[in-house]
C-alpha atoms as a PDB file:
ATOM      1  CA  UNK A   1      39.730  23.029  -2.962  1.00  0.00           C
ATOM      2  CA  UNK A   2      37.293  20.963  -5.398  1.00  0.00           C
ATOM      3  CA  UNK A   3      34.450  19.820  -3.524  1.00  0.00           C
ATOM      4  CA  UNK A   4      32.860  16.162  -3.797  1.00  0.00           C
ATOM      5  CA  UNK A   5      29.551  16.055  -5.303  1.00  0.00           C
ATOM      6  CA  UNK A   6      27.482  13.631  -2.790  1.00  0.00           C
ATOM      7  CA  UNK A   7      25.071  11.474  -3.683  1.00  0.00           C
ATOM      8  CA  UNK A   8      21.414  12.148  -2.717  1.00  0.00           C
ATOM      9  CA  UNK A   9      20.244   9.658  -0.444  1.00  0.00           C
ATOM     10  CA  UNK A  10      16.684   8.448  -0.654  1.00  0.00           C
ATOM     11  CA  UNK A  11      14.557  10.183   0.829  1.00  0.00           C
ATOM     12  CA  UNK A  12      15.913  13.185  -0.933  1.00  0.00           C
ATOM     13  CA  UNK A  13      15.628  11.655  -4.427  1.00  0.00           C
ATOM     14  CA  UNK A  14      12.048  10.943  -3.207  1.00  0.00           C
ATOM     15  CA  UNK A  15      11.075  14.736  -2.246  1.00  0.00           C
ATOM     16  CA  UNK A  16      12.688  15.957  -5.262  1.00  0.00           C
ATOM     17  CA  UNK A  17      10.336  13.421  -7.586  1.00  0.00           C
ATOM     18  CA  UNK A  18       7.495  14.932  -5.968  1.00  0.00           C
ATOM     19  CA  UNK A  19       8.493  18.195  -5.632  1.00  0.00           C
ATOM     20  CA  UNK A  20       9.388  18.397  -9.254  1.00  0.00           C
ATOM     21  CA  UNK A  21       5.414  16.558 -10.294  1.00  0.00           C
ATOM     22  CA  UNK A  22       4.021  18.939  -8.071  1.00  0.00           C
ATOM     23  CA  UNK A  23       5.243  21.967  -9.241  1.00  0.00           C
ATOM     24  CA  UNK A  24       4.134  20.306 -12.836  1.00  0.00           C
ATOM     25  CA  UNK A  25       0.919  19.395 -11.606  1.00  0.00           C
ATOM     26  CA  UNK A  26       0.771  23.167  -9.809  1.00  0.00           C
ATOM     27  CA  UNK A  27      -0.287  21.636  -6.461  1.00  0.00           C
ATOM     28  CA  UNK A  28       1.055  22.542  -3.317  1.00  0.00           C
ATOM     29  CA  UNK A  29       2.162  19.396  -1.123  1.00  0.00           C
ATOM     30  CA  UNK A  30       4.027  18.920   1.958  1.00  0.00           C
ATOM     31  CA  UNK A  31       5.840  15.284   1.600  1.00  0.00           C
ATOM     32  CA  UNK A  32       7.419  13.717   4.791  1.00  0.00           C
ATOM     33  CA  UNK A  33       9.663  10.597   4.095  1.00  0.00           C
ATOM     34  CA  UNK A  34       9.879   8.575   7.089  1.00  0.00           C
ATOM     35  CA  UNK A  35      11.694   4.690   6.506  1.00  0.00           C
ATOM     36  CA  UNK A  36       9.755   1.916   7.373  1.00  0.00           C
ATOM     37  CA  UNK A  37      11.210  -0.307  10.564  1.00  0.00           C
ATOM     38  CA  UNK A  38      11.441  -3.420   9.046  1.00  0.00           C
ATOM     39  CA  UNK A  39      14.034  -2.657   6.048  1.00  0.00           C
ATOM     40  CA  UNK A  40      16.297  -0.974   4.690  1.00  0.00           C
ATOM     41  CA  UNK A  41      14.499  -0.193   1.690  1.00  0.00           C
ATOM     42  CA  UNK A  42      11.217   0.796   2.586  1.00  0.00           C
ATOM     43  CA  UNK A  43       9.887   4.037   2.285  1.00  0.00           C
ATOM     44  CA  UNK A  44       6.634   5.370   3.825  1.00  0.00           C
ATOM     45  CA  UNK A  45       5.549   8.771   2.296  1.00  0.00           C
ATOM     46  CA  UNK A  46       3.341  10.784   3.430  1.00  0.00           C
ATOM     47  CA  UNK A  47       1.651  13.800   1.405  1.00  0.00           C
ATOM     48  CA  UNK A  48      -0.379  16.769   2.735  1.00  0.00           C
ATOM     49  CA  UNK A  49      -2.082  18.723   0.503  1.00  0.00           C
ATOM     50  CA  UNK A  50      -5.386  20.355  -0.483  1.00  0.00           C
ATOM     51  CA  UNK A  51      -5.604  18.336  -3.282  1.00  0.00           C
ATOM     52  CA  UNK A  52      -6.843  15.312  -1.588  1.00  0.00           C
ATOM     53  CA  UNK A  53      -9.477  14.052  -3.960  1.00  0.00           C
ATOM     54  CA  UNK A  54      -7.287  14.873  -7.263  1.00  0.00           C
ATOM     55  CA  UNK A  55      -4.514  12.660  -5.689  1.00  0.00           C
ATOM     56  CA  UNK A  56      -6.481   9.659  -4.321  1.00  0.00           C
ATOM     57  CA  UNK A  57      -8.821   9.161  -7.338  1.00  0.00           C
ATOM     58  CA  UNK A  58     -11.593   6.997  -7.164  1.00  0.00           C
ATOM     59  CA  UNK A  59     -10.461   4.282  -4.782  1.00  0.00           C
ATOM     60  CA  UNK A  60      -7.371   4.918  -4.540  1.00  0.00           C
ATOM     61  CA  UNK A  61      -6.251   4.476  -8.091  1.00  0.00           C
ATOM     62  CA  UNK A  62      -4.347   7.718  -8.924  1.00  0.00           C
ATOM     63  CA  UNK A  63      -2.363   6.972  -5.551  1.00  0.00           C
ATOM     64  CA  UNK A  64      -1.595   3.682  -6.827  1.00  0.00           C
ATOM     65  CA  UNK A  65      -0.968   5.345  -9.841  1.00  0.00           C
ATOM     66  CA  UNK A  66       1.480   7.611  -8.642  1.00  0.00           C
ATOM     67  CA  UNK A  67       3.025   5.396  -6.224  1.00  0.00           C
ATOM     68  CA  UNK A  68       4.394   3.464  -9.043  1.00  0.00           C
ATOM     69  CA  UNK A  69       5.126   5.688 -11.114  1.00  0.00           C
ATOM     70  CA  UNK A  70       7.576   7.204  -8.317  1.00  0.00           C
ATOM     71  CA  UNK A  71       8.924   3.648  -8.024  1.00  0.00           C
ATOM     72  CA  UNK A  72       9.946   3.576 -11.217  1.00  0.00           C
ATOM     73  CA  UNK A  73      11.319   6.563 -11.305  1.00  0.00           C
ATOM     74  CA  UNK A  74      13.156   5.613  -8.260  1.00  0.00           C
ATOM     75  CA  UNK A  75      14.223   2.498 -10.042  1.00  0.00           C
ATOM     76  CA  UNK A  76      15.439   4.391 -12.751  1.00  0.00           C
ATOM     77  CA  UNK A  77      17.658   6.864 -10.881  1.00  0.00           C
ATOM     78  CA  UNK A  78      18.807   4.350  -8.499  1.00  0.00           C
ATOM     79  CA  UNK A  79      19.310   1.497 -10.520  1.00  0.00           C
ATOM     80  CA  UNK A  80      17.547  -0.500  -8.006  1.00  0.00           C
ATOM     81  CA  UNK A  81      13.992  -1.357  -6.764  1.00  0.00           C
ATOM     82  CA  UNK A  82      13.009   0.480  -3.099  1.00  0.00           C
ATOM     83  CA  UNK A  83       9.693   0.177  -2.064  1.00  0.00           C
ATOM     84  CA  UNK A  84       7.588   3.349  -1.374  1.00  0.00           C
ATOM     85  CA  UNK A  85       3.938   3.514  -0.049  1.00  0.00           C
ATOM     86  CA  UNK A  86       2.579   7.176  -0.346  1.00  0.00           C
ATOM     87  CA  UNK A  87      -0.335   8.167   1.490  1.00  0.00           C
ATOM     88  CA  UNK A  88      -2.316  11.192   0.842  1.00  0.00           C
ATOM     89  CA  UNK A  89      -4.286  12.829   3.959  1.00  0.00           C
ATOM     90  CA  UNK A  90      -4.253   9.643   5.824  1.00  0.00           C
ATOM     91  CA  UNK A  91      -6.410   7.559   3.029  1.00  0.00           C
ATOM     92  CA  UNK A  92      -4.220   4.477   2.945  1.00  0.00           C
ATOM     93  CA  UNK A  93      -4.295   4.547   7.266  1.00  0.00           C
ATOM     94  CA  UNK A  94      -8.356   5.309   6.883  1.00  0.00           C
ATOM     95  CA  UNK A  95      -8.628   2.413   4.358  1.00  0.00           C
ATOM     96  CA  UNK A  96      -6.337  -0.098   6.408  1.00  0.00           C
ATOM     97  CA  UNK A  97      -8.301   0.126   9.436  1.00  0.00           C
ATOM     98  CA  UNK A  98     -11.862  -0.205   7.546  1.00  0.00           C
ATOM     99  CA  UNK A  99     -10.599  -3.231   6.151  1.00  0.00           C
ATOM    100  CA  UNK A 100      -9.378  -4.492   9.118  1.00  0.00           C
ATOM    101  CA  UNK A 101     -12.699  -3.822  10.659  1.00  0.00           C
ATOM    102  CA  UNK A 102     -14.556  -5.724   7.532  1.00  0.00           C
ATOM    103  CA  UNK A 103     -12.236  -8.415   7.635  1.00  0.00           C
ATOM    104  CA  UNK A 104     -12.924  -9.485  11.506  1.00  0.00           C
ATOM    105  CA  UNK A 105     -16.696  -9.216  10.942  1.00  0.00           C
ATOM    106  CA  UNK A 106     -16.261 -11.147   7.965  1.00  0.00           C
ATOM    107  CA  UNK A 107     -13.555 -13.864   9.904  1.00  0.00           C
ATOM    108  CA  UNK A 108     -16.551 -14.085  13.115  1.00  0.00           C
ATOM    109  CA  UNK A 109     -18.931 -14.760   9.890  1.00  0.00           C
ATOM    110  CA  UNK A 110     -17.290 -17.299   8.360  1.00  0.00           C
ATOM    111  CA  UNK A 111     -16.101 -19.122  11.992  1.00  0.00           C
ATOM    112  CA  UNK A 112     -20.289 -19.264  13.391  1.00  0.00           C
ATOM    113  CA  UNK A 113     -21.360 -20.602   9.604  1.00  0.00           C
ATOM    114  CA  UNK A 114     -18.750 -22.328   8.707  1.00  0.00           C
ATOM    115  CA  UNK A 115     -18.829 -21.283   5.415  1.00  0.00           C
ATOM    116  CA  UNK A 116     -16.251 -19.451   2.529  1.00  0.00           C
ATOM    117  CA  UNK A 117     -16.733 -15.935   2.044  1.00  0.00           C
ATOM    118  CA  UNK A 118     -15.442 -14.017  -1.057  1.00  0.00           C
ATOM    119  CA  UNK A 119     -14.379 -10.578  -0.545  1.00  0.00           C
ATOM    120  CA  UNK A 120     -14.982  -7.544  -2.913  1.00  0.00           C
ATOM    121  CA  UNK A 121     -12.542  -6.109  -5.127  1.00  0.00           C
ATOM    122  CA  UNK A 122      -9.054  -4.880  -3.485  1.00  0.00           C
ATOM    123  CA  UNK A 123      -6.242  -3.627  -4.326  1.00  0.00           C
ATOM    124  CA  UNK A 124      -2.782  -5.600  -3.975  1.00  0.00           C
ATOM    125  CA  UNK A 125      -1.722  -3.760  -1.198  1.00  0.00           C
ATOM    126  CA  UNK A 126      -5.365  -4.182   0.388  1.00  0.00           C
ATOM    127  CA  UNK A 127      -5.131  -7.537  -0.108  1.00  0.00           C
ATOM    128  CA  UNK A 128      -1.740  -8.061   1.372  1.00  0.00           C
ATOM    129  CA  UNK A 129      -3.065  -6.372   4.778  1.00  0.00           C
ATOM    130  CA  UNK A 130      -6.237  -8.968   4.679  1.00  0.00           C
ATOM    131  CA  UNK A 131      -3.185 -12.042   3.908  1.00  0.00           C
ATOM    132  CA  UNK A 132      -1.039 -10.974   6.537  1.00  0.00           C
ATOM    133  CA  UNK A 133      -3.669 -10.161   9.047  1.00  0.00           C
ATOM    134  CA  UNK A 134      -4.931 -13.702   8.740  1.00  0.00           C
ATOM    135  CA  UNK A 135      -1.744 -15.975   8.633  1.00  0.00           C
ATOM    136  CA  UNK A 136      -1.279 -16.850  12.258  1.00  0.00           C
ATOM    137  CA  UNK A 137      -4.922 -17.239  12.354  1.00  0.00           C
ATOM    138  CA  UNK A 138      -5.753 -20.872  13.660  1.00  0.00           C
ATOM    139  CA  UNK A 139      -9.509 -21.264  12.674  1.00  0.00           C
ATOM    140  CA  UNK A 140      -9.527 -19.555   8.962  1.00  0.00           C
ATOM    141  CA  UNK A 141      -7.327 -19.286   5.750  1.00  0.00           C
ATOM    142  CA  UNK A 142      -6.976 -16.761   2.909  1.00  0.00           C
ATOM    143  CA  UNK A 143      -6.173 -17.724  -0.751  1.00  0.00           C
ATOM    144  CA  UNK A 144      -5.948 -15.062  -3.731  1.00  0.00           C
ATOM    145  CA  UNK A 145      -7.932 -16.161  -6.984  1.00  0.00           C
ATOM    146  CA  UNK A 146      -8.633 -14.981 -10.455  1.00  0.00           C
ATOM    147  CA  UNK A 147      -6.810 -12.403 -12.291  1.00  0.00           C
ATOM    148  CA  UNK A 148      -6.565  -8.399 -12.139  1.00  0.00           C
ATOM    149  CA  UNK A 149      -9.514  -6.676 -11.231  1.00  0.00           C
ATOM    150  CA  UNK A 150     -11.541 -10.090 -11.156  1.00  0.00           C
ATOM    151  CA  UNK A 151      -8.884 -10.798  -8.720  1.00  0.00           C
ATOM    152  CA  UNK A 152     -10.950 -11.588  -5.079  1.00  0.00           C
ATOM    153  CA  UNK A 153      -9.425 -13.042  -1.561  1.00  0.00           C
ATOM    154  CA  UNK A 154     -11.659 -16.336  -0.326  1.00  0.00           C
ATOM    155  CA  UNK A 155     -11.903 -16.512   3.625  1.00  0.00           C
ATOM    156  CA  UNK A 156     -12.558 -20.198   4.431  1.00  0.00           C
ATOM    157  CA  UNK A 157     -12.415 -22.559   7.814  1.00  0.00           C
ATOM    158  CA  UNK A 158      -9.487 -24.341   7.936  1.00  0.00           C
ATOM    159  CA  UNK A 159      -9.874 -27.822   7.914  1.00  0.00           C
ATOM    160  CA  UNK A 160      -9.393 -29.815  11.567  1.00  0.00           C
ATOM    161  CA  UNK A 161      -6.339 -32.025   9.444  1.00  0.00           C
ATOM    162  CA  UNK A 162      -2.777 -31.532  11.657  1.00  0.00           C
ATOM    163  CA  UNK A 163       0.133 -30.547   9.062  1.00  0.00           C
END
């Protein structure tokens, strides 16, 4: 009987990436691939390790880092793009939540004065959670401007004209 070689699905393509830069890197890791709800291909990864601090970098960039790096990867091996977000020790849940917290003093700021405010520097994927956070919002708006890490999100009162 000749067996059928079978495809690797995702997640395991995933945990073998990692597996194989860890073992490179010589860092033990425990990765969990869970999908995300919403589609079909998302990915959320999740990474324990002792190695916290080597893995996040300074604000997050290694993760960044090596979150695309396993996209492409991905992309490579899979001919197609799926997105993954990897978290490390909880960072990316720690950071999502602080930013949430900054973002509602900042909205309650911007609502009593009545004025723009101009966030510091985030990431793309920071920024997304500020942008979708605020879009049903009926008293403020967020707009993107500038360019890579000059990149900053304005919060500003909307204006009382009916669309």
């Amino acid at each position: 009987m000749v067996r059928k070689k079978t495809t690797p699905t995702v997640d395991e393509e995933i945990k073998t990436i990692l597996s194989d830069l860890f073992t490179q890197l010589k860092i033990e890791a425990k990765v969990e691939v869970g999908k995300e709800e919403s589609s079909d291909d998302n990915y959320k990864v999740n990474i324990e390790t002792t190695e916290t601090g080597l893995l996040i970098g300074r604000h997050g960039e290694t993760l960044n880092s090596l979150q695309l790096l396993l996209g492409v990867i991905l992309y490579k091996k899979l001919g197609k793009w799926i997105r993954v977000i990897l978290d490390i020790g909880n960072y990316r849940k720690g950071r999502e939540e602080s930013i949430k917290e900054m973002v509602n003093r900042i909205v309650a700021e911007v609502i009593s004065t009545k004025q723009p405010v101009i966030l510091p520097y985030l990431t793309p994927f920071e920024r997304r959670i500020v942008h979708v956070m605020l879009t049903d919002n009926k008293e403020v708006t967020s707009q993107s401007n500038g360019v890579g890490k000059e990149r900053r999100i304005t919060i500003s009162p909307k204006t009382n004209e009916t669309n």
